[in-house]
Protein backbone atom coordinates (compact mmCIF):
# COMPACT_ATOMS: atom_id res chain seq x y z
CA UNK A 1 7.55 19.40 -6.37
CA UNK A 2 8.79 22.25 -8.31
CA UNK A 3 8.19 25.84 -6.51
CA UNK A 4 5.60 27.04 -9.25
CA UNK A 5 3.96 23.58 -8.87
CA UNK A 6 4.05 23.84 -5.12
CA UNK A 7 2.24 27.56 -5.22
CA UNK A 8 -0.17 26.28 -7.35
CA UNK A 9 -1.06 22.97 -4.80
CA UNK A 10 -1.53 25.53 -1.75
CA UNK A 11 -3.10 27.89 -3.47
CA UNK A 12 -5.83 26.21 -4.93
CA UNK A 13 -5.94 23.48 -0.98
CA UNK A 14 -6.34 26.63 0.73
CA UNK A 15 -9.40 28.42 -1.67
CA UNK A 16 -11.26 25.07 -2.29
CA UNK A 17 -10.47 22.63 1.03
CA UNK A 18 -11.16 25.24 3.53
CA UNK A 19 -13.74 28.05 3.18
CA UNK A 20 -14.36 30.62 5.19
CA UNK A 21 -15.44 29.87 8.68
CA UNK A 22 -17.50 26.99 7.78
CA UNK A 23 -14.74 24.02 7.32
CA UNK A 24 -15.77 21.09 8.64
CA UNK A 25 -13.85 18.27 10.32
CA UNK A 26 -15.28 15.65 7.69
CA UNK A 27 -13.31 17.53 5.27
CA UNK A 28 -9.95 16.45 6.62
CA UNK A 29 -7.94 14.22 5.17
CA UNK A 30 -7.67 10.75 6.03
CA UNK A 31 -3.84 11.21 7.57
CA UNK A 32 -5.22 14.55 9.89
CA UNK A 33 -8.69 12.33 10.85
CA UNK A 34 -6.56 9.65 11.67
CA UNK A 35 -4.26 12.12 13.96
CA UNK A 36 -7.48 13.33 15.58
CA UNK A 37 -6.79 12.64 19.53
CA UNK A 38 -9.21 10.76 21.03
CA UNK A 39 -12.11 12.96 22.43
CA UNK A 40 -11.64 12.25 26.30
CA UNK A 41 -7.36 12.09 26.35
CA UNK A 42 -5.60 14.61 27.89
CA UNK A 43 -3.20 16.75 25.75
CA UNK A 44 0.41 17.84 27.16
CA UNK A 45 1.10 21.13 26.19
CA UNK A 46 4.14 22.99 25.52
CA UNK A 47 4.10 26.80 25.97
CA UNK A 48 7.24 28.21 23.28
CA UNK A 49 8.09 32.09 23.59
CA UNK A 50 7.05 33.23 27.45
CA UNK A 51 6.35 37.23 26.49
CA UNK A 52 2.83 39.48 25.92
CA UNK A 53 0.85 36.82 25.06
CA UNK A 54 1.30 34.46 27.71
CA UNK A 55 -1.63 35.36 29.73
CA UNK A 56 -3.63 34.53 26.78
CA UNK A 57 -2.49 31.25 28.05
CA UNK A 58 -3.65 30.42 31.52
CA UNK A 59 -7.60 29.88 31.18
CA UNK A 60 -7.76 27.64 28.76
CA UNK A 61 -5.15 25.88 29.88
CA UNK A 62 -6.26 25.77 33.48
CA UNK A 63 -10.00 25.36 32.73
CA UNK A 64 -10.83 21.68 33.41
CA UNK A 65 -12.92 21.10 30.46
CA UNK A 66 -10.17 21.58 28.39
CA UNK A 67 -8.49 18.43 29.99
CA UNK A 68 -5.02 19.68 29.28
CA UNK A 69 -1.38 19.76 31.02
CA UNK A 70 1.27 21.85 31.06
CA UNK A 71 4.36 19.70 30.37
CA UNK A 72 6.54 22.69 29.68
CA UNK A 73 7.48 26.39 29.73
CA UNK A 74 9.95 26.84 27.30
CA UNK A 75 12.24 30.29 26.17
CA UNK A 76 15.49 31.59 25.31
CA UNK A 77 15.65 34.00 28.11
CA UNK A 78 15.41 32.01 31.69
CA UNK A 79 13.89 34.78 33.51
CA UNK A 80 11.07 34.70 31.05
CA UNK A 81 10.79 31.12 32.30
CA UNK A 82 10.59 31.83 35.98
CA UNK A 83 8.14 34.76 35.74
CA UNK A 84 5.93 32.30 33.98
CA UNK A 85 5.79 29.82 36.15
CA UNK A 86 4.90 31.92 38.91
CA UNK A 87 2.52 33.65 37.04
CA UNK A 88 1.16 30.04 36.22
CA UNK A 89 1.00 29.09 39.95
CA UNK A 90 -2.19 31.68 39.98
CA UNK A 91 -3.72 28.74 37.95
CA UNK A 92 -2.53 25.36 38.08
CA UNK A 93 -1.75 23.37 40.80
CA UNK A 94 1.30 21.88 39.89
CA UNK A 95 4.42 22.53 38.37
CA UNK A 96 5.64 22.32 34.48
CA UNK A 97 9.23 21.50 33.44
CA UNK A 98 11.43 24.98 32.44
CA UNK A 99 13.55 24.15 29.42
CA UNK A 100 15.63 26.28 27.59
CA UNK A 101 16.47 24.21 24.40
CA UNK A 102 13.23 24.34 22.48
CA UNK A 103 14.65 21.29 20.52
CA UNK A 104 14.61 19.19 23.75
CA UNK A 105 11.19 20.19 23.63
CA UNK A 106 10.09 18.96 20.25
CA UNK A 107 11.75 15.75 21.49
CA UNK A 108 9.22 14.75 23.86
CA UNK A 109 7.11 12.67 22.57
CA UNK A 110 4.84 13.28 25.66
CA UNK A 111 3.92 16.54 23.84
CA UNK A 112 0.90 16.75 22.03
CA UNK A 113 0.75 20.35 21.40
CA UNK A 114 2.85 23.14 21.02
CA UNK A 115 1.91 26.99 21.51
CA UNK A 116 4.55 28.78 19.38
CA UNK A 117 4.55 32.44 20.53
CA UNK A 118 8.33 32.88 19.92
CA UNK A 119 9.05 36.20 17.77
CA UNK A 120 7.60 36.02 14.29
CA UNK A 121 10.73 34.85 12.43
CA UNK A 122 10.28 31.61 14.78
CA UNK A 123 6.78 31.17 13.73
CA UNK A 124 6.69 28.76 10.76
CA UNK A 125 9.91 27.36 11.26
CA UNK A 126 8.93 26.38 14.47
CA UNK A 127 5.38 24.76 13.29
CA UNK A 128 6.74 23.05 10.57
CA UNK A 129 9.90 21.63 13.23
CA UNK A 130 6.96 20.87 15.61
CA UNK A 131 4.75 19.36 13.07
CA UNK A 132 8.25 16.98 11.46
CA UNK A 133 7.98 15.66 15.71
CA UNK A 134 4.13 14.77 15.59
CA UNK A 135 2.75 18.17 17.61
CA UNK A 136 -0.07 20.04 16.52
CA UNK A 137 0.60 23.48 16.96
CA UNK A 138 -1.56 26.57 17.85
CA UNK A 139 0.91 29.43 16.26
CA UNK A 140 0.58 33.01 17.13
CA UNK A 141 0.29 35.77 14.74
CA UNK A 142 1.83 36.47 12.36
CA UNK A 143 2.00 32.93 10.74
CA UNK A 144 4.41 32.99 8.24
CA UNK A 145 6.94 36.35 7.42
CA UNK A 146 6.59 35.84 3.34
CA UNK A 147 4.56 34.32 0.84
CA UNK A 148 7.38 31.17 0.87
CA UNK A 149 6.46 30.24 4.43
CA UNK A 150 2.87 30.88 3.74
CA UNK A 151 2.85 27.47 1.25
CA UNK A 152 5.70 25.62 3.78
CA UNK A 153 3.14 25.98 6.54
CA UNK A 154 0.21 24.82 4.72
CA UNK A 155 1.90 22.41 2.81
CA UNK A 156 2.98 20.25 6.08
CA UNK A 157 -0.23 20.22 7.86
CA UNK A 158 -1.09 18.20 4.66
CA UNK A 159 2.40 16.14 4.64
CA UNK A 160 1.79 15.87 8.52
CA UNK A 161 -1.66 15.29 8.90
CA UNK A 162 -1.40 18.14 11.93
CA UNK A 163 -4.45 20.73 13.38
CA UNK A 164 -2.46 24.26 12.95
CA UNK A 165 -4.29 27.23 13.95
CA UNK A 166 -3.17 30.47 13.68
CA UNK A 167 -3.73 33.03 16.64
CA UNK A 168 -6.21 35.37 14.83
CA UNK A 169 -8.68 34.96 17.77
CA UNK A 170 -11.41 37.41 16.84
CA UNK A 171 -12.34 34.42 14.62
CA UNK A 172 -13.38 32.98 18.03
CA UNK A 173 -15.53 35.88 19.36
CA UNK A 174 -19.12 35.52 19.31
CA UNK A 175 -20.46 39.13 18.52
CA UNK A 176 -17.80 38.88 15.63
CA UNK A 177 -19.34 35.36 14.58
CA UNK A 178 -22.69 36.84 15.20
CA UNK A 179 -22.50 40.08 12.64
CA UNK A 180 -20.80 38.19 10.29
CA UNK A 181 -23.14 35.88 9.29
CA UNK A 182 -25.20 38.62 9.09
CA UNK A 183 -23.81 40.59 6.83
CA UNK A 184 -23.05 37.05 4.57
CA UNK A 185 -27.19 36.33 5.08
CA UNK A 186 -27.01 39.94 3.28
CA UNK A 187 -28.01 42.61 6.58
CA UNK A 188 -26.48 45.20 4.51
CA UNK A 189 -27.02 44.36 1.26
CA UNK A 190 -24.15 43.49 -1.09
CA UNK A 191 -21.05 43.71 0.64
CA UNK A 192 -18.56 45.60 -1.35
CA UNK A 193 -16.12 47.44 0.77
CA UNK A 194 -14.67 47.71 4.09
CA UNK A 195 -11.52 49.71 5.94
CA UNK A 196 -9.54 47.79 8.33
CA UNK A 197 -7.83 50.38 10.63
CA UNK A 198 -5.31 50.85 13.85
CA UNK A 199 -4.26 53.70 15.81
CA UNK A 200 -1.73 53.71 18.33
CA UNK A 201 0.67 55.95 19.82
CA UNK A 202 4.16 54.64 19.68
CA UNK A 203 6.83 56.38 21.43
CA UNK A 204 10.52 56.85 20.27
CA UNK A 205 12.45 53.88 19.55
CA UNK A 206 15.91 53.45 20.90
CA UNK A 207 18.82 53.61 17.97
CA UNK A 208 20.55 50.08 18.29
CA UNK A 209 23.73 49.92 19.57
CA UNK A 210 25.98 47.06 20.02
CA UNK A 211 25.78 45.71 23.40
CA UNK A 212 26.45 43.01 25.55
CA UNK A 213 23.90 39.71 25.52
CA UNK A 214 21.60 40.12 28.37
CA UNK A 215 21.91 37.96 31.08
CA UNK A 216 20.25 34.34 30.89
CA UNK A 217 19.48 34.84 26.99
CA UNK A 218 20.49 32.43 24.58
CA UNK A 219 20.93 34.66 21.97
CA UNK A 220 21.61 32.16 19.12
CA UNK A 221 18.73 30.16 20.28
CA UNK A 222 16.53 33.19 20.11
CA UNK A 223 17.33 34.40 16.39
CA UNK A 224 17.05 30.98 15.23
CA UNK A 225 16.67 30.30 11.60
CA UNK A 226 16.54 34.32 10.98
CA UNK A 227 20.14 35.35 9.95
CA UNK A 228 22.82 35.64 12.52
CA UNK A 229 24.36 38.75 14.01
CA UNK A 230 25.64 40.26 16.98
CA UNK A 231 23.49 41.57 19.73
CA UNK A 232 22.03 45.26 20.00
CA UNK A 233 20.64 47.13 22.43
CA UNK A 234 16.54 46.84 22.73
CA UNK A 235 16.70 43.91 20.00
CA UNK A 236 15.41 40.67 22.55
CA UNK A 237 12.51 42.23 24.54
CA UNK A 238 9.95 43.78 21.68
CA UNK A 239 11.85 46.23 19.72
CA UNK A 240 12.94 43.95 17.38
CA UNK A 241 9.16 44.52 15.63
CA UNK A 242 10.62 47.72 14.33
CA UNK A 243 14.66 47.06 13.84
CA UNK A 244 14.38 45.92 10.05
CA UNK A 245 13.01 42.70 8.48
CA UNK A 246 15.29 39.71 9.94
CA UNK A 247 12.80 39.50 12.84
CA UNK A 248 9.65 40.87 12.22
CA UNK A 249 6.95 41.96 9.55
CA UNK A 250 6.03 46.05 10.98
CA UNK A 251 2.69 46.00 11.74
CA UNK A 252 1.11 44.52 8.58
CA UNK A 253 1.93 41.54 10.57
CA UNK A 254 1.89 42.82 14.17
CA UNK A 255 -1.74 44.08 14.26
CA UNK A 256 -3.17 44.57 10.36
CA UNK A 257 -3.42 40.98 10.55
CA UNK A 258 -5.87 40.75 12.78
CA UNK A 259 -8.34 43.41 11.44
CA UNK A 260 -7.47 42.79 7.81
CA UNK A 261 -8.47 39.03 8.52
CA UNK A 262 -11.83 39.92 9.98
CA UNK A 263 -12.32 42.32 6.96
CA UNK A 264 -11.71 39.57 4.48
CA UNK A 265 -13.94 37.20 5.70
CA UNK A 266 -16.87 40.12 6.27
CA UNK A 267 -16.38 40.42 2.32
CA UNK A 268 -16.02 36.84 1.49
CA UNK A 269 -12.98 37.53 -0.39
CA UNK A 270 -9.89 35.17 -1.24
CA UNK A 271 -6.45 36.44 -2.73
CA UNK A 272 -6.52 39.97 -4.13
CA UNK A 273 -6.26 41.17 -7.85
CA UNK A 274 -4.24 44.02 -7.16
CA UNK A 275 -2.13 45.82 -4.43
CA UNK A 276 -1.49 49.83 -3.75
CA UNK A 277 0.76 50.94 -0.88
CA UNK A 278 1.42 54.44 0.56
CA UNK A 279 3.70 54.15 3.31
CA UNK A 280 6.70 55.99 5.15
CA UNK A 281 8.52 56.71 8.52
CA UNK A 282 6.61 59.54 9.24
CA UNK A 283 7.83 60.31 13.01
CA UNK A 284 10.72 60.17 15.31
CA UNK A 285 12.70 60.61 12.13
CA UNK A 286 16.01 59.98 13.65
CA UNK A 287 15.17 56.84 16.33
CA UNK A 288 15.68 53.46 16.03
CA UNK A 289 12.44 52.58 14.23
CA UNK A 290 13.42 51.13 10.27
CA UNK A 291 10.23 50.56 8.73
CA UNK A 292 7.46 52.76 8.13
CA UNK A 293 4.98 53.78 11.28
CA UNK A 294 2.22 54.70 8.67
CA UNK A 295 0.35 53.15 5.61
CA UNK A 296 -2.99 53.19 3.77
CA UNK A 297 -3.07 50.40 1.50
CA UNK A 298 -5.69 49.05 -0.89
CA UNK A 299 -6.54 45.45 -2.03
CA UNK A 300 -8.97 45.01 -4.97
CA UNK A 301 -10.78 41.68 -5.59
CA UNK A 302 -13.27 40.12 -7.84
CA UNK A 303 -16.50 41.72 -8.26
CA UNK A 304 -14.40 44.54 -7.36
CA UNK A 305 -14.78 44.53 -3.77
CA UNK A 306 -12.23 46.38 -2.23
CA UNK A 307 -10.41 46.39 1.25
CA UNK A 308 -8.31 49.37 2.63
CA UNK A 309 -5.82 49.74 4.98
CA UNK A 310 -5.53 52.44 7.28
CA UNK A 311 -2.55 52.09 9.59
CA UNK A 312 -1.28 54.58 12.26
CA UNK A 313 1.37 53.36 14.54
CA UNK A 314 2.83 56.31 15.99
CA UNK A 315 -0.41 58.44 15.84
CA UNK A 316 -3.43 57.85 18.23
CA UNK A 317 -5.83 59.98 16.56
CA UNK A 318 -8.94 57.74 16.31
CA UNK A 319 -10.00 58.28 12.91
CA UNK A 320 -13.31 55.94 13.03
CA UNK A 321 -13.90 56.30 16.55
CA UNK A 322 -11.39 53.48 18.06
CA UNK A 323 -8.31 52.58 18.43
CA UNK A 324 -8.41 49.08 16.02
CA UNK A 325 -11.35 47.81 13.99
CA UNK A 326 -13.17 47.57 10.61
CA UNK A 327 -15.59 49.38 8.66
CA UNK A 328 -17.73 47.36 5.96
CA UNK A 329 -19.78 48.96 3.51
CA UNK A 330 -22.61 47.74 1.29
CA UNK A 331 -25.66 48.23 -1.04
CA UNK A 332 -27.59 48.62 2.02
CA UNK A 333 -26.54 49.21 5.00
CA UNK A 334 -22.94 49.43 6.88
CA UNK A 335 -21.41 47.93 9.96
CA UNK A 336 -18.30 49.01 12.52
CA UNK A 337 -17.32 46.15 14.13
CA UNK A 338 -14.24 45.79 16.73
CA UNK A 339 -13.05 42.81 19.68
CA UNK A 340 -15.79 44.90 21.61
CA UNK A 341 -19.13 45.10 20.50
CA UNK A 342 -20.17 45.78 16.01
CA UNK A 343 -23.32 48.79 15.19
CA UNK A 344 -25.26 47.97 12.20
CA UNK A 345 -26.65 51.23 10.06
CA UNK A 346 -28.98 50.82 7.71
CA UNK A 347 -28.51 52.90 4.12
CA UNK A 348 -29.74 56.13 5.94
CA UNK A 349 -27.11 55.87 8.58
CA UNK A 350 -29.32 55.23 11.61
CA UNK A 351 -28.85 52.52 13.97
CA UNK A 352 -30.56 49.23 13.65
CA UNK A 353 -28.40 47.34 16.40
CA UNK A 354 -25.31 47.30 18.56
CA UNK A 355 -24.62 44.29 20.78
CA UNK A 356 -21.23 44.17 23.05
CA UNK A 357 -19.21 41.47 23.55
CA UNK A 358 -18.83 41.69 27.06
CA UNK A 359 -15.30 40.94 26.98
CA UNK A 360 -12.14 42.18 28.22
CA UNK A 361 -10.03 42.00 25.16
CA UNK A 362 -10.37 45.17 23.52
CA UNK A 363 -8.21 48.47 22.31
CA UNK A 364 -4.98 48.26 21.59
CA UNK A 365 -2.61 47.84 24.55
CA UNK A 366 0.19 45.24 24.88
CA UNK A 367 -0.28 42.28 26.50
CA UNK A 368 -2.56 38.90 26.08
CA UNK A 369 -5.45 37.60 27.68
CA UNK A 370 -9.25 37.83 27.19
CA UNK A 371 -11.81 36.17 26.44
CA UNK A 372 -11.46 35.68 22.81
CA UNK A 373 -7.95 33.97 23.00
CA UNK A 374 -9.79 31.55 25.40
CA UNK A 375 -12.25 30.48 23.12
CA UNK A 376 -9.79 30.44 20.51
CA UNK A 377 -7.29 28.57 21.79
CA UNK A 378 -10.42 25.57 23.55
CA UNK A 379 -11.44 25.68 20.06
CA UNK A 380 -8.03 24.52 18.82
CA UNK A 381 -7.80 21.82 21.50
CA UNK A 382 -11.56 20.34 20.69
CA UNK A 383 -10.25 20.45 16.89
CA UNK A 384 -7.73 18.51 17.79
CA UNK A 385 -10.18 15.73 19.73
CA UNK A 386 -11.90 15.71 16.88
CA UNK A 387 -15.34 17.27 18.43
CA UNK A 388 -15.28 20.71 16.21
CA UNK A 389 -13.55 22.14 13.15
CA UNK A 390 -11.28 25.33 13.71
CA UNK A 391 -12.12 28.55 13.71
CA UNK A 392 -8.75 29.75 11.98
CA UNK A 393 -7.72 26.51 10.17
CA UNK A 394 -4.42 27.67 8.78
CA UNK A 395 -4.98 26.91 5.14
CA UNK A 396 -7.45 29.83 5.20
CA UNK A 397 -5.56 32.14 7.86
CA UNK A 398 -3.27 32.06 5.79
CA UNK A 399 -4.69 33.62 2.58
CA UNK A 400 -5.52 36.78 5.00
CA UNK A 401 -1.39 36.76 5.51
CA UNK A 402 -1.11 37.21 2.14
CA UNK A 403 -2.14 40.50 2.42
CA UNK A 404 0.07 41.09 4.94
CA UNK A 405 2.88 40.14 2.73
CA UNK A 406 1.85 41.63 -0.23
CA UNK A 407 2.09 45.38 1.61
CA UNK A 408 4.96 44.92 3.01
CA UNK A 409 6.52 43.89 -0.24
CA UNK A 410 4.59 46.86 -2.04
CA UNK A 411 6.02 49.33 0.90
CA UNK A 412 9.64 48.14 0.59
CA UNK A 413 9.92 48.12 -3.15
CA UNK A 414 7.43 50.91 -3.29
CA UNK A 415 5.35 49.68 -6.19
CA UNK A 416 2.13 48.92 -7.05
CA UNK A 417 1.17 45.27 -8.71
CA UNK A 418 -1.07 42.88 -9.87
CA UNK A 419 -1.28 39.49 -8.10
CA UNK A 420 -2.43 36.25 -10.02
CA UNK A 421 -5.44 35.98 -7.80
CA UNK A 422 -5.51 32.04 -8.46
CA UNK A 423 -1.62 31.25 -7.76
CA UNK A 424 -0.63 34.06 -5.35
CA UNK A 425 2.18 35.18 -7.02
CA UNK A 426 3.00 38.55 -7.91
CA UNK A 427 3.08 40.34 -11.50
CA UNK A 428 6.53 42.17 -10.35
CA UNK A 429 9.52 41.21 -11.14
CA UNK A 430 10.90 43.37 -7.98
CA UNK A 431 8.29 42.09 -5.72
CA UNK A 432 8.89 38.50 -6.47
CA UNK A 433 12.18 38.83 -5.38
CA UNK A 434 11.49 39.03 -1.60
CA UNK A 435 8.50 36.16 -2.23
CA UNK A 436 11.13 34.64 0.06
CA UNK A 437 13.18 35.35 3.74
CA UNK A 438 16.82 34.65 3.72
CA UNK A 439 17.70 32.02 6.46
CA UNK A 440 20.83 30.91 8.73
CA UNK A 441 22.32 28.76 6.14
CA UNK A 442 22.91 25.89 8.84
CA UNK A 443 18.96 26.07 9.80
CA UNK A 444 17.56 25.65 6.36
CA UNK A 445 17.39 21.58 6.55
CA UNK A 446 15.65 21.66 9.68
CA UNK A 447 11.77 23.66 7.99
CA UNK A 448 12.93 23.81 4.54
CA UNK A 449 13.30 20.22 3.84
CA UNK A 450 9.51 19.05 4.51
C-alpha cells in the first residue's frame, strides 16, 4: 500500500471505526473478535521498561479479579529488574522471570500481554514487534513519536487483529467520564473552546557529557530502533525527555498528551484544520535541556472550535489554579476539570457542581500509580476477554497524538500550517519532512515491515 494510500486507510479507520469513548466491541473486526481471550482464562503478562510508571502496575495486576500473572519483568538496566521484583513482592505471592533481552520476551508464546513502558522511542516499535508475536499490548504514553508511527500502530492492530490501548488513563476515571457526558448531553451549552494546560517546575538539566555505560545497562538494547550513539551522562535514567529528539517528544508527548486528549474528546473534535506554535527554551539557558520548556499552541477545528495549549515546564506558576488540567468553554456554561475532581459554572460564573474523584492520582509529580491507571489498565484486560470495549482504543488515542506531533513539528520548524483535516497530513512542505523518525538502519525490518 502506497504511503499516501496508507494515510488515507488510518485516517479515515480511526474517524469512522472508533468514536469517541463509545466504541463498542461488536465493532471489531472479525480477526480482533476472533483474538478475543476467552472471558474466564488467565492472561500472562509481561511488564517492558521497569521505571516511574511501574507502580501503576501492581493493583491491577495483583487484584484477583483481574485473573492475571506476571510471567516477566523485563529491562535493559538489571537493577531496574531487581528493584521491581521486590517492589512486586508487596503484591504477589510469587515470583516472575527477570529477563534482559526483551526479544526473548516476545518469544514466549506463554505471553498474552505486554505492558510497553520502555522510553518513548521504544513505544510503537515495540507494539508493533509485540503485536508480529501474537501479544496484545497496553502501551504507555506517548504512543507513537511522529505521524509515521501513528498509521504503523494503527495499521497492525488491524493486520494483527490485537487490543492496543494507549496509557492515557484519565479516559478511565469516573468524574472525568461523568462531566464529559455532560458537557456532550450539552451542560454548558455548545462546546466551543477549551485550554489544556501544565505547570511544573523543572530544575537545571545536566549538559551531556560522554561517559562511561552505567553498570548492568545494555545500552544498545535500550536505544533500540532510535539511532545509535555513544553514551552520555544523564541520558538512561529520565533526562533523555529533554536531550534532543532521538528519544523523546518534550512534553507535547510527556504530559500535553494527556490533557490535550481529555480536551479533545470534551469538544468532540477529530484532526485539526490548522496549527500555531509559540515556543522556546526560555530558562536555564545554558543546561543540558535542547528543546523548548515553554509553548502555547492553538489547534482550530471544524465549526471552529478551538483547543489551546498552555505549557510551562520549568515554571510552576499555576495559571488556572493547578498544576495540570483543562478548561472548556461554551455557549452556556464552562467547566475546569483535572485527575482530581471537574467545577461546572454556569454562563454567570457561579458554581452549579464540583464532585472529586477521590483518588490519589493527581498534580504533577513523577511517578505512577493511582487509581485511574488501575481502572485503565482492568479495562484493557476485560477488552481483551472480550467483556467491554476500551476506554483508549488506539485508533482514536491516536488522533489526540496527532496533536502532539503536529506542535512539535510546528515548534521545530517554527511555522504555522494547515493540516488536511481528513488525511492528516500537513500543508508544509518543511513540516512534512519530519512526518517521519529516522531509525537504526539494521532495526527497520523488525516494525517497519508489517
Amino acid at each position: 500500500m502506497g504511503n499516501q494510500n496508507r494515510r488515507d486507510f488510518i485516517i479515515k479507520s480511526a474517524l469512522g471505526g472508533l468514536g469517541l469513548a463509545s466504541a463498542s466491541s461488536m465493532g471489531m473486526s472479525a480477526q480482533s473478535y476472533n483474538n478475543i481471550i476467552g472471558s474466564n482464562d488467565r492472561l500472562h503478562v509481561a511488564i517492558a521498561g521497569l521505571g516511574r510508571r511501574l507502580g501503576a502496575y501492581f493493583s491491577p495486576i495483583a487484584d484477583k479479579k483481574s485473573n492475571v500473572k506476571l510471567r516477566y519483568l523485563c529491562d535493559a538496566k538489571q537493577s531496574q529488574m531487581s528493584r521491581a521484583a521486590e517492589r512486586f513482592k508487596k503484591h504477589i505471592d510469587y515470583n516472575p522471570q527477570l529477563e534482559q533481552d526483551i526479544f526473548k520476551v516476545l518469544d514466549d508464546d506463554k505471553v498474552d500481554v505486554l505492558i510497553n513502558a520502555m522510553p518513548d522511542h521504544w513505544h510503537t516499535p515495540g507494539a508493533i514487534m509485540a503485536m508480529k508475536s501474537g501479544k496484545h499490548v497496553y502501551v504507555e504514553k506517548p504512543s507513537s513519536c511522529s505521524m509515521e508511527e501513528n498509521e504503523l500502530l494503527v495499521e497492525a492492530t488491524k493486520k494483527f487483529g490485537k487490543i492496543v490501548q494507549m496509557g492515557n488513563q484519565q479516559r478511565s476515571s469516573v468524574h472525568t467520564q461523568e462531566i464529559i457526558n455532560k458537557i456532550h448531553e450539552g451542560a454548558i451549552g455548545h462546546a466551543y473552546k477549551a485550554i489544556a494546560f501544565y505547570s511544573n517546575g523543572r530544575g537545571e538539566v545536566p549538559v551531556q557529557k560522554k561517559a562511561a555505560v552505567p553498570e548492568g545497562l545494555n545500552w544498545n538494547l535500550w536505544q533500540g530502533p532510535a539511532v545509535h550513539r555513544e553514551y552520555t551522562s544523564e541520558t538512561w535514567d529520565y533526562n533523555w525527555h529533554w536531550y534532543g529528539w532521538n528519544y523523546g517528544t518534550a512534553e507535547m508527548g510527556n504530559n500535553a498528551t494527556h490533557e490535550l486528549d481529555i480536551a479533545r474528546w470534551a469538544l468532540n473534535v477529530n484532526l485539526p484544520q490548522m496549527v500555531e506554535v509559540e515556543s522556546d527554551k526560555r530558562h536555564f539557558l545554558d543546561d543540558g535541556w535542547e528543546m523548548y520548556d515553554t509553548m502555547k499552541a492553538r489547534f482550530t477545528f471544524e465549526d471552529n472550535k478551538q483547543i489551546e495549549w498552555d505549557g510551562k515546564s520549568r515554571n510552576a506558576y499555576n495559571t488556572y489554579g493547578g498544576g495540570r488540567g483543562v478548561v472548556i468553554y461554551g455557549t452556556e456554561g464552562s467547566v475546569f476539570v483535572n485527575r482530581d475532581y471537574y467545577k461546572l459554572f454556569d454562563r454567570a460564573g457561579q458554581l452549579i457542581a464540583e464532585v472529586k474523584s477521590g483518588g490519589k492520582e493527581g498534580g504533577v509529580a513523577l511517578g505512577g500509580g493511582g487509581d485511574m491507571s488501575t481502572l485503565h489498565v482492568m479495562n484493557f484486560f476485560d477488552t481483551i476477554r472480550g467483556k467491554t470495549a476500551a476506554n483508549a482504543p488506539i485508533a482514536d488515542a491516536n488522533i489526540s497524538m496527532a496533536m502532539v506531533h503536529y506542535a512539535n513539528v510546528s515548534s521545530r520548524i517554527k511555522q504555522s500550517f494547515e493540516v488536511d483535516h481528513n488525511k492528516g497530513t500537513m500543508f508544509n512542505r518543511d513540516a512534512m519532512e519530519l512526518w517521519a523518525k529516522p531509525y537504526e538502519e539494521s532495526w527497520k525490518s523488525k516494525f517497519l515491515n508489517l
